[in-house]
PDB file of N, CA and C in Angstrom:
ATOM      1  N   UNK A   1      66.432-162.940  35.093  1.00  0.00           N
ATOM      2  CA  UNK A   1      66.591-161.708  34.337  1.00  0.00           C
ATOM      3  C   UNK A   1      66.918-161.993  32.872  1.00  0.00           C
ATOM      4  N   UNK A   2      68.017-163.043  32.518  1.00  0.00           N
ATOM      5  CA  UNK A   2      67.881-163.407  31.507  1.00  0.00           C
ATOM      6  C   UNK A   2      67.155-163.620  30.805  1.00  0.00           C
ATOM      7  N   UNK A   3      66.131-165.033  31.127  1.00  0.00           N
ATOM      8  CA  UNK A   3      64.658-165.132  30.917  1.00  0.00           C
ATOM      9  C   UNK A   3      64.031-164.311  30.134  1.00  0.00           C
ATOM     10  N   UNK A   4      63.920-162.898  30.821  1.00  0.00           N
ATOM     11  CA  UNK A   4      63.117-162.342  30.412  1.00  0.00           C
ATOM     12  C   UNK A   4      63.564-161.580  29.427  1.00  0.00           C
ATOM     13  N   UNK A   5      64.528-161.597  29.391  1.00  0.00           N
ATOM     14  CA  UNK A   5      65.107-160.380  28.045  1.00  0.00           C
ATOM     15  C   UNK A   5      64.732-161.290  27.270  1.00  0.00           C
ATOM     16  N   UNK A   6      65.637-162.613  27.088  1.00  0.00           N
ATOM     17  CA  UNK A   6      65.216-163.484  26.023  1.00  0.00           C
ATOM     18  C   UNK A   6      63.442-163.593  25.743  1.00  0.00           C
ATOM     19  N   UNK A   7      62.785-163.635  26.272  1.00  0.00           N
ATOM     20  CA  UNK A   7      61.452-163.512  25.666  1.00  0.00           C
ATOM     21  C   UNK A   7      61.140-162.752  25.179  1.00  0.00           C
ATOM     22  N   UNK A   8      61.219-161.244  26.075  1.00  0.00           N
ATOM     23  CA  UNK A   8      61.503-159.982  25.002  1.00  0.00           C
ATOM     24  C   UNK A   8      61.684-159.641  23.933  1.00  0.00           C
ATOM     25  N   UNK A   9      62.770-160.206  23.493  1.00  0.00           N
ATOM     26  CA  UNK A   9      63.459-160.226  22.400  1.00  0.00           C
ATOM     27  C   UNK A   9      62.533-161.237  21.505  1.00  0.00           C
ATOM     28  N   UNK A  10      62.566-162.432  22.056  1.00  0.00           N
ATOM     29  CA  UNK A  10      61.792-163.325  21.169  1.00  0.00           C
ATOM     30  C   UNK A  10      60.584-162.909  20.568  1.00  0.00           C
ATOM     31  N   UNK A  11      59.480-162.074  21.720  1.00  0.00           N
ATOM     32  CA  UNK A  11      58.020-161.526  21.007  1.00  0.00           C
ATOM     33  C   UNK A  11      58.608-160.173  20.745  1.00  0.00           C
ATOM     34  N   UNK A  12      59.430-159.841  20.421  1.00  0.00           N
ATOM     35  CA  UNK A  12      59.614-158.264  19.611  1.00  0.00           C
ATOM     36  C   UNK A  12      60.125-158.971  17.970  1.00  0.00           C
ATOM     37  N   UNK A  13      60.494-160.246  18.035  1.00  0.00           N
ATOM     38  CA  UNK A  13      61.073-160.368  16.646  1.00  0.00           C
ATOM     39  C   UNK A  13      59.644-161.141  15.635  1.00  0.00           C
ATOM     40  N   UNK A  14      59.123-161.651  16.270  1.00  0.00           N
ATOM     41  CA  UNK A  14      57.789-162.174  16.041  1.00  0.00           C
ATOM     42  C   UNK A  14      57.132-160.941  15.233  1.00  0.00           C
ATOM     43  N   UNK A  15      57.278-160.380  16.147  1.00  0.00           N
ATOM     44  CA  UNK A  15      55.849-158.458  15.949  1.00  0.00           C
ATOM     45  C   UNK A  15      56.766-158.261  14.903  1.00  0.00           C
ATOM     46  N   UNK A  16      58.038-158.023  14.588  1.00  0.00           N
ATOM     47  CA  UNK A  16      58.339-157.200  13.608  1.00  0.00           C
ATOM     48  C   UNK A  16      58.312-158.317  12.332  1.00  0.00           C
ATOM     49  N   UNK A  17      58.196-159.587  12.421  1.00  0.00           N
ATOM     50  CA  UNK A  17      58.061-160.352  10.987  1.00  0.00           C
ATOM     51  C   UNK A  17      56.800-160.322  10.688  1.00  0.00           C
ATOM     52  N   UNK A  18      55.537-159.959  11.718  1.00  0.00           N
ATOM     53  CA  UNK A  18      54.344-159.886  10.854  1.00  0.00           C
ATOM     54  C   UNK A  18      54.028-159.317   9.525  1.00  0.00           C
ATOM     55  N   UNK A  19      54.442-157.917   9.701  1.00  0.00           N
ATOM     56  CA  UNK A  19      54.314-157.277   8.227  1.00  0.00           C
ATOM     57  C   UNK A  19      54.709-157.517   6.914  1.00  0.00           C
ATOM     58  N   UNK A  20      55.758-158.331   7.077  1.00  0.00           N
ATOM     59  CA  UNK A  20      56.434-159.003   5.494  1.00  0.00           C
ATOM     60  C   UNK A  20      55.504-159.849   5.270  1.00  0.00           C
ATOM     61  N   UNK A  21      54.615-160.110   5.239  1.00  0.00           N
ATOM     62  CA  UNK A  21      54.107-161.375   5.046  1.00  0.00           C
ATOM     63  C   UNK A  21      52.328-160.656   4.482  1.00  0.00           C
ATOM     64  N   UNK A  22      52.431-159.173   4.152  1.00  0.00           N
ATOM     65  CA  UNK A  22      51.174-159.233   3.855  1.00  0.00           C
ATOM     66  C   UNK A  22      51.025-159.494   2.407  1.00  0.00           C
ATOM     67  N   UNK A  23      49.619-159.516   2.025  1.00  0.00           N
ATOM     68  CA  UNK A  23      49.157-159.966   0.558  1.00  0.00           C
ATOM     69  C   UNK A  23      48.874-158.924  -0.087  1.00  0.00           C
ATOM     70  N   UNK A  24      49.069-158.372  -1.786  1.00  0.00           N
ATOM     71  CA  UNK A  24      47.879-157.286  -1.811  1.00  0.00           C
ATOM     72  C   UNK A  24      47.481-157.631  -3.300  1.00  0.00           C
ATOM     73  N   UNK A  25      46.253-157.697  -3.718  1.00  0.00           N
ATOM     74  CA  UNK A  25      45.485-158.304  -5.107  1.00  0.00           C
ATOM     75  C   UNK A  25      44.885-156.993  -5.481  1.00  0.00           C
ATOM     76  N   UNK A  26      44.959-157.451  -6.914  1.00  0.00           N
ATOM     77  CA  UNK A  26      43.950-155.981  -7.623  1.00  0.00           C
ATOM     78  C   UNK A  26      43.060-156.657  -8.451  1.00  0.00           C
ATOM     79  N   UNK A  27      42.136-156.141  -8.799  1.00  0.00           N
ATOM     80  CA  UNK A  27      41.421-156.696 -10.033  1.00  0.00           C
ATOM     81  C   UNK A  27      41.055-155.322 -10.883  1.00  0.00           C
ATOM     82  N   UNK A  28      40.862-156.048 -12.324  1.00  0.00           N
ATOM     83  CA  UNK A  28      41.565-155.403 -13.625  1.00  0.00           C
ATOM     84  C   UNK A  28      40.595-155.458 -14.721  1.00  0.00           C
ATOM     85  N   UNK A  29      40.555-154.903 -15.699  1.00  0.00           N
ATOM     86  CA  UNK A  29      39.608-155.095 -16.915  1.00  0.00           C
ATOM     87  C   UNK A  29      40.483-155.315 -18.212  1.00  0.00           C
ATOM     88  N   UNK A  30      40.327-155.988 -19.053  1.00  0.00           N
ATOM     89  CA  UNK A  30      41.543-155.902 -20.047  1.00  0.00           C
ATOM     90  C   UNK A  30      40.746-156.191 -21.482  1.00  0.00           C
ATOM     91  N   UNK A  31      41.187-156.071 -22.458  1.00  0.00           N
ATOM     92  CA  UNK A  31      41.253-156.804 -23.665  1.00  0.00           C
ATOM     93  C   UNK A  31      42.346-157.213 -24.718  1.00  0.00           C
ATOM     94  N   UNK A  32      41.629-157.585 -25.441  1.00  0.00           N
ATOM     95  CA  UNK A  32      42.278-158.509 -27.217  1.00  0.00           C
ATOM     96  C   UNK A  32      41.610-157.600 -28.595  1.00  0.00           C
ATOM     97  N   UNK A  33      42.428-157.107 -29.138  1.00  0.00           N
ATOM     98  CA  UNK A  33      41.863-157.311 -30.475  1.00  0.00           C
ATOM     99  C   UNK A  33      41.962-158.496 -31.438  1.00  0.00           C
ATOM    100  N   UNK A  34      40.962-158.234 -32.563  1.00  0.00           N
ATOM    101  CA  UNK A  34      40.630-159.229 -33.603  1.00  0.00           C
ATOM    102  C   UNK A  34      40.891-160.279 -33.440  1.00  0.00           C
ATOM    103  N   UNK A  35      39.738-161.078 -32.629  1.00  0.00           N
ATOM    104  CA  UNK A  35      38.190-160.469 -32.491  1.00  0.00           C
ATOM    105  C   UNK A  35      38.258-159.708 -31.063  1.00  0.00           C
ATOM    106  N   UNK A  36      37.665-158.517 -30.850  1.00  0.00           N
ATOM    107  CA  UNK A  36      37.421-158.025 -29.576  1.00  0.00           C
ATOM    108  C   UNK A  36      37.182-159.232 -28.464  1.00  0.00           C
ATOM    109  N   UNK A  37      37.723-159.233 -27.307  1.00  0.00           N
ATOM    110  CA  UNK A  37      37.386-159.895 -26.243  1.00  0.00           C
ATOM    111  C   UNK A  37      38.230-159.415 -25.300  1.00  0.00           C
ATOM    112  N   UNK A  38      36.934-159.314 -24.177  1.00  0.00           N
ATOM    113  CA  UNK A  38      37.189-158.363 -23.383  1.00  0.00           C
ATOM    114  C   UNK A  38      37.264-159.550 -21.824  1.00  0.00           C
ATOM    115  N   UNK A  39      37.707-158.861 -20.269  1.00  0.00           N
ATOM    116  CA  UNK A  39      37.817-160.121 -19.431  1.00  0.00           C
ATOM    117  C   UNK A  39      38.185-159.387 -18.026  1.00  0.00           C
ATOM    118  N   UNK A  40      37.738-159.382 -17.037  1.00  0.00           N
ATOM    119  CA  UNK A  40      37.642-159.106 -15.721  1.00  0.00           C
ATOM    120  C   UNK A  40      38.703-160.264 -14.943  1.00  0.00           C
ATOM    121  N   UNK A  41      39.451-159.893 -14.090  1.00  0.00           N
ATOM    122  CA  UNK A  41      40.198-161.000 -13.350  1.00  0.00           C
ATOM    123  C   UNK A  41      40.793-159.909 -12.330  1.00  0.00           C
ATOM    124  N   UNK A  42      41.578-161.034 -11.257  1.00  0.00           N
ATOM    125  CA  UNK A  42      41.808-160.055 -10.639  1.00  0.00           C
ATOM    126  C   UNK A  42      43.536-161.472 -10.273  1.00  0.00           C
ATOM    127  N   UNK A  43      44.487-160.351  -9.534  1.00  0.00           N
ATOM    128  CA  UNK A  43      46.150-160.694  -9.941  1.00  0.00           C
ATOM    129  C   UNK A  43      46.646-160.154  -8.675  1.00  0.00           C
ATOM    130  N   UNK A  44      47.566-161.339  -8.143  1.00  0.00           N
ATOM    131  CA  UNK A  44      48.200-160.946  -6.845  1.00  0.00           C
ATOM    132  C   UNK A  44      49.096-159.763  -7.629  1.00  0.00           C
ATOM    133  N   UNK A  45      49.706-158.789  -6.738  1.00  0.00           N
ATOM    134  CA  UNK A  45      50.596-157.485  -7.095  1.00  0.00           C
ATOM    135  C   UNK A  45      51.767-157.407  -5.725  1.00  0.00           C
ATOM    136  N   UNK A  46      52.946-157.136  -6.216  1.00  0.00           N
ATOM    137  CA  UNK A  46      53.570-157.213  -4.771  1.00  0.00           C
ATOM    138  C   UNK A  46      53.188-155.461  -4.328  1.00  0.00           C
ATOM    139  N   UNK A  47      53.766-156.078  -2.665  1.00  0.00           N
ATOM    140  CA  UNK A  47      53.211-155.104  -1.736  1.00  0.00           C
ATOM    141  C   UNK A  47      53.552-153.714  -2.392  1.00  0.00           C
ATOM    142  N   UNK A  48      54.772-153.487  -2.911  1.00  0.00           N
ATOM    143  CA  UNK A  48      55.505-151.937  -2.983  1.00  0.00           C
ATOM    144  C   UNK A  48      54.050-151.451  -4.166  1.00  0.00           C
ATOM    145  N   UNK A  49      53.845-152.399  -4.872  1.00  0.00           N
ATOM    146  CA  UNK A  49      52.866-151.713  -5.963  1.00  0.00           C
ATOM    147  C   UNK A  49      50.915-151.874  -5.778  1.00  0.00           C
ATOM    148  N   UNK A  50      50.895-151.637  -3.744  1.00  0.00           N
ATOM    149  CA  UNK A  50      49.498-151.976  -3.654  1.00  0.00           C
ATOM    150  C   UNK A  50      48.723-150.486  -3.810  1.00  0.00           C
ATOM    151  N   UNK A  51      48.736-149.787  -4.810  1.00  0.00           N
ATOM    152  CA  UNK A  51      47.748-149.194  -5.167  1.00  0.00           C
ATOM    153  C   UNK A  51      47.138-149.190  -6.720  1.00  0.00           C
ATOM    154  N   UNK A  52      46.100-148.581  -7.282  1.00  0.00           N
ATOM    155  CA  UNK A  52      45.406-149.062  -8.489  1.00  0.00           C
ATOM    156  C   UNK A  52      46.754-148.327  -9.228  1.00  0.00           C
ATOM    157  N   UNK A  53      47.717-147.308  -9.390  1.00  0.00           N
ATOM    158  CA  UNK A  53      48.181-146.386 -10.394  1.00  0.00           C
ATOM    159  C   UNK A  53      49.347-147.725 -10.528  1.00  0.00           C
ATOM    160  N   UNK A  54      50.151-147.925  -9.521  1.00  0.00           N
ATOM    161  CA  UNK A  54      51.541-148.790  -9.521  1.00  0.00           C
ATOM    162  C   UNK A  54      51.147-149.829  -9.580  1.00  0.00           C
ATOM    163  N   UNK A  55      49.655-150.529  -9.443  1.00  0.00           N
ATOM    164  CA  UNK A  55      49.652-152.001  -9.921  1.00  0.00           C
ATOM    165  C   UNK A  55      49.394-152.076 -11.255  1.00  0.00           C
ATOM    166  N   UNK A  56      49.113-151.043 -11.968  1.00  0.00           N
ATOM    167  CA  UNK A  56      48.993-150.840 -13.688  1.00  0.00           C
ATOM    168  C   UNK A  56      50.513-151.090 -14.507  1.00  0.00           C
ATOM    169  N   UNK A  57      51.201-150.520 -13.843  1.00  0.00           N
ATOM    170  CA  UNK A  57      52.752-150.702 -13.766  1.00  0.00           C
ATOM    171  C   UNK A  57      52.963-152.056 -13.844  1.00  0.00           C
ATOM    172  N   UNK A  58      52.556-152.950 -12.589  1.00  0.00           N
ATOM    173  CA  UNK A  58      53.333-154.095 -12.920  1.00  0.00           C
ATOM    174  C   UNK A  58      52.248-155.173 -13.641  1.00  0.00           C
ATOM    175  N   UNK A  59      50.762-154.817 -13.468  1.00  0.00           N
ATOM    176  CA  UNK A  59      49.747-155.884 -14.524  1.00  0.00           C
ATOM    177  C   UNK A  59      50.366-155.886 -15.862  1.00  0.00           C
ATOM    178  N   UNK A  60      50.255-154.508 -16.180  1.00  0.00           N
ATOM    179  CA  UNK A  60      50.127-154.268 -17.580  1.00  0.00           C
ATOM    180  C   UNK A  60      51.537-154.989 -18.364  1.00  0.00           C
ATOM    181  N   UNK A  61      52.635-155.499 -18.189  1.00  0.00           N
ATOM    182  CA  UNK A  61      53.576-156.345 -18.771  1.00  0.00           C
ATOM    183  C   UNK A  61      53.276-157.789 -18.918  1.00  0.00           C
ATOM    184  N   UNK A  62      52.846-157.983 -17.909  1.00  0.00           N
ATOM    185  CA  UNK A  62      52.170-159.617 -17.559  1.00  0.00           C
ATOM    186  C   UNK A  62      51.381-159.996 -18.511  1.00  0.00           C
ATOM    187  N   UNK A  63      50.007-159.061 -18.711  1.00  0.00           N
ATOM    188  CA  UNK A  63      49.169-159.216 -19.357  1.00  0.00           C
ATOM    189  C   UNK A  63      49.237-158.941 -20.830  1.00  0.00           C
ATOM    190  N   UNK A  64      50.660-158.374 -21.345  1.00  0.00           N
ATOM    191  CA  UNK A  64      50.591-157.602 -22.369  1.00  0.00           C
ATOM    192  C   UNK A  64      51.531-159.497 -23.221  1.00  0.00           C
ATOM    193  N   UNK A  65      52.247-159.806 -22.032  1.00  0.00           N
ATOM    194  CA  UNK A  65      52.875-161.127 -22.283  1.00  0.00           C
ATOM    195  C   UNK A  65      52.113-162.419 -23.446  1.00  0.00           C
ATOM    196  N   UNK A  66      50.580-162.295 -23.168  1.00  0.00           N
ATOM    197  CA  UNK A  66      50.167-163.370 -23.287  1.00  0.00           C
ATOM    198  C   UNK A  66      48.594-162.290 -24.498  1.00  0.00           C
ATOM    199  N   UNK A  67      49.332-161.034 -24.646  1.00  0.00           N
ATOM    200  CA  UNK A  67      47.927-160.786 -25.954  1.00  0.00           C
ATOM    201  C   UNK A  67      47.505-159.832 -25.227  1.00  0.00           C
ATOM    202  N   UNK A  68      47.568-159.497 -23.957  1.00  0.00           N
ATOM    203  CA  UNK A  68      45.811-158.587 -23.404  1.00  0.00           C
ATOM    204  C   UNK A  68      46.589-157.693 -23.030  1.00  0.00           C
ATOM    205  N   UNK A  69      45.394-156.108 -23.313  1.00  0.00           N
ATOM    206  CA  UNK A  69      46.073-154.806 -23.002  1.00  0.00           C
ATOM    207  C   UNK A  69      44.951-154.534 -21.925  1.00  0.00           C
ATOM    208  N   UNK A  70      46.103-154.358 -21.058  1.00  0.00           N
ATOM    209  CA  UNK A  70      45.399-153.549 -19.155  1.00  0.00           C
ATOM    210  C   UNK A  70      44.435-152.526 -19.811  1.00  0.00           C
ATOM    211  N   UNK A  71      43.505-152.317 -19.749  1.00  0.00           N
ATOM    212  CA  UNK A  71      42.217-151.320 -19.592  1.00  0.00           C
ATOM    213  C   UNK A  71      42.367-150.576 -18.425  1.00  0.00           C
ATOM    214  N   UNK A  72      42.105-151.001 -17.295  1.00  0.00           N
ATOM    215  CA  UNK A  72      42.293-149.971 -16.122  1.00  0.00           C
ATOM    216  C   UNK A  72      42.440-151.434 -14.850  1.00  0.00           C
ATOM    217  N   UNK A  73      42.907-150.829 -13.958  1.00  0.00           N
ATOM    218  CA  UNK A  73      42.915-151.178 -12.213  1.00  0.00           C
ATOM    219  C   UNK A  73      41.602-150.766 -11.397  1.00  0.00           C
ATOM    220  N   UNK A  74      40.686-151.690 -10.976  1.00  0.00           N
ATOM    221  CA  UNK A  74      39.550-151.191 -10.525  1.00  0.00           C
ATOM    222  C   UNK A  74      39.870-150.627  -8.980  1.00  0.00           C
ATOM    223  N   UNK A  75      40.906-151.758  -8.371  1.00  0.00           N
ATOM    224  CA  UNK A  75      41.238-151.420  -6.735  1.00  0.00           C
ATOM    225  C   UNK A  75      42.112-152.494  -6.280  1.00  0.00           C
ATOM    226  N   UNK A  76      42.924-152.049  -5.688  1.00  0.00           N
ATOM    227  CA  UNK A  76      43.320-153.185  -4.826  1.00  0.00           C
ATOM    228  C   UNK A  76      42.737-152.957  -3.593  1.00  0.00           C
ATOM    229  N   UNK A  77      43.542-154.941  -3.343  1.00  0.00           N
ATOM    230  CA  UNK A  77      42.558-154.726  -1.840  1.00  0.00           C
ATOM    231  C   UNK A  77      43.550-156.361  -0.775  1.00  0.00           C
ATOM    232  N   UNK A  78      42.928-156.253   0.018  1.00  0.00           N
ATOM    233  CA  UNK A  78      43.786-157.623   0.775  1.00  0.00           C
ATOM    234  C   UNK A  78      43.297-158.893   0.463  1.00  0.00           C
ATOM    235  N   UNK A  79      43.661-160.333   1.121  1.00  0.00           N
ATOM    236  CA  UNK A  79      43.189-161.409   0.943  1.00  0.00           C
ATOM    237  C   UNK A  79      41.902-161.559   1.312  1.00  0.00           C
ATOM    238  N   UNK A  80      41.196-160.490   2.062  1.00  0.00           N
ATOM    239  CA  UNK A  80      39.790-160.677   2.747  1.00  0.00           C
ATOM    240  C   UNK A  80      38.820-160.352   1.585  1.00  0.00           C
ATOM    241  N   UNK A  81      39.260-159.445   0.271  1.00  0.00           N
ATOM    242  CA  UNK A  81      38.414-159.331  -0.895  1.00  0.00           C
ATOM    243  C   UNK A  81      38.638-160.300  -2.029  1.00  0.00           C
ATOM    244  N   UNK A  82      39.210-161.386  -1.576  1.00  0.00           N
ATOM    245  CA  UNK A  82      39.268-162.475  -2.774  1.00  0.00           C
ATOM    246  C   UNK A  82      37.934-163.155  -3.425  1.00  0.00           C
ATOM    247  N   UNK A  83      37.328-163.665  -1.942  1.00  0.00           N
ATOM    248  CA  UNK A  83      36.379-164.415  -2.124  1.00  0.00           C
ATOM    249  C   UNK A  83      35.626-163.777  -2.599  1.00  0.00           C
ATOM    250  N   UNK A  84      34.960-162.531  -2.347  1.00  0.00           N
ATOM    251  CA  UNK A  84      33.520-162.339  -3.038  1.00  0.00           C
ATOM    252  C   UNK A  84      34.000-161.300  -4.471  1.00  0.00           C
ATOM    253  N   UNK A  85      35.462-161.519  -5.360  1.00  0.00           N
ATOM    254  CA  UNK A  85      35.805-161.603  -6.662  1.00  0.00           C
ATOM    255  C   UNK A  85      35.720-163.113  -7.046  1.00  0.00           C
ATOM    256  N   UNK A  86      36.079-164.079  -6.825  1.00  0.00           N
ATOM    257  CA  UNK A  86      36.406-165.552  -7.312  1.00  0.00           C
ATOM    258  C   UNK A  86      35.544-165.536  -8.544  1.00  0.00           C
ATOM    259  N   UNK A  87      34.419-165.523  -8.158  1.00  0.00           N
ATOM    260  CA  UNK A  87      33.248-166.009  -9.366  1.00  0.00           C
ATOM    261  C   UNK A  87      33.248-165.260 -10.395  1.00  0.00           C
ATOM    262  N   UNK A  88      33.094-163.712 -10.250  1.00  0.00           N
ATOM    263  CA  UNK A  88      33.022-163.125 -11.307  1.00  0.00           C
ATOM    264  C   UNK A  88      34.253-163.199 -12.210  1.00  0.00           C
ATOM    265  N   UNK A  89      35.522-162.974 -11.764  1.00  0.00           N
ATOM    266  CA  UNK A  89      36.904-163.358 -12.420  1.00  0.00           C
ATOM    267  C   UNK A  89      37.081-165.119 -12.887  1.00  0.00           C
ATOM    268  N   UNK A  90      36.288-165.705 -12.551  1.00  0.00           N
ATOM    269  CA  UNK A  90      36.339-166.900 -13.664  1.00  0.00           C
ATOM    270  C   UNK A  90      37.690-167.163 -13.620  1.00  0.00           C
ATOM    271  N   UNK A  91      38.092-167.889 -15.301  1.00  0.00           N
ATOM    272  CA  UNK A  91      39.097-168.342 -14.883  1.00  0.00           C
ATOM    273  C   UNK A  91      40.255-167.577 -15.253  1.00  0.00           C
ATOM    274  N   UNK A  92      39.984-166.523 -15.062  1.00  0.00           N
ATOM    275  CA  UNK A  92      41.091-165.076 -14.842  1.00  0.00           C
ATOM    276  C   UNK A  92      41.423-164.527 -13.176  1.00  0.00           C
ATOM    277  N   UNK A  93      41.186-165.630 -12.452  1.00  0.00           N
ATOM    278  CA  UNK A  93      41.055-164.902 -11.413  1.00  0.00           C
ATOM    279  C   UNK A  93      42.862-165.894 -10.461  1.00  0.00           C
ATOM    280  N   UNK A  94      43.400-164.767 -10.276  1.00  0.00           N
ATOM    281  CA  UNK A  94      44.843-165.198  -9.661  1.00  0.00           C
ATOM    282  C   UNK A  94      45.504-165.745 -11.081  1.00  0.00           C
ATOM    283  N   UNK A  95      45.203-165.419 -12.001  1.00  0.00           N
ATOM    284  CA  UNK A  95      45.410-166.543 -13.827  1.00  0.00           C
ATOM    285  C   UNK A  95      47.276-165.519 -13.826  1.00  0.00           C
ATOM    286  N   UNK A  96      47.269-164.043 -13.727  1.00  0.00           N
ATOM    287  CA  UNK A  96      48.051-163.315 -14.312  1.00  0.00           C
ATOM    288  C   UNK A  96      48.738-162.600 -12.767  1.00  0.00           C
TER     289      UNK A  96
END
């Protein structure tokens, strides 16, 4: 009887640590003035801010850090939309 509670317990604590552990990425459009240059990438975002309005919130400081003003949030999305961004985000991609 023991046994089994203890397992119980064991796969109920399992199930409930899955969810901390998710990912959520956005990708972004930004620029520079003088000279204009403009740049597509895309930026892990923590979970509380996985939508396009609240990941503008936390891109737009990051990016504002190093010269570039956030343009817009195209989408976030999970680790399963990384790969087919990689290429086009160059070497802006996970950069910010």
């Amino acid at each position: 009887m023991k046994m089994k509670r203890l397992i119980t317990l064991a796969t109920l604590a399992l199930v409930l640590a899955g969810p901390a552990t998710a990912e959520c990425y956005a990708d972004y459009k930004a620029k520079r003035d003088e000279p204009l240059q403009l740049h597509y990438g895309v930026a892990q975002v923590s979970d509380a801010n996985c939508s396009p309005g609240a990941a503008e919130g936390e891109l737009a400081p990051r990016l504002a850090a190093d010269g570039w003003t956030l343009l817009t949030v195209l989408s976030t999305f999970g680790p399963e939309g990384l790969e087919e961004r990689k290429a086009s985000a160059g070497e802006f991609f996970l950069r910010y």
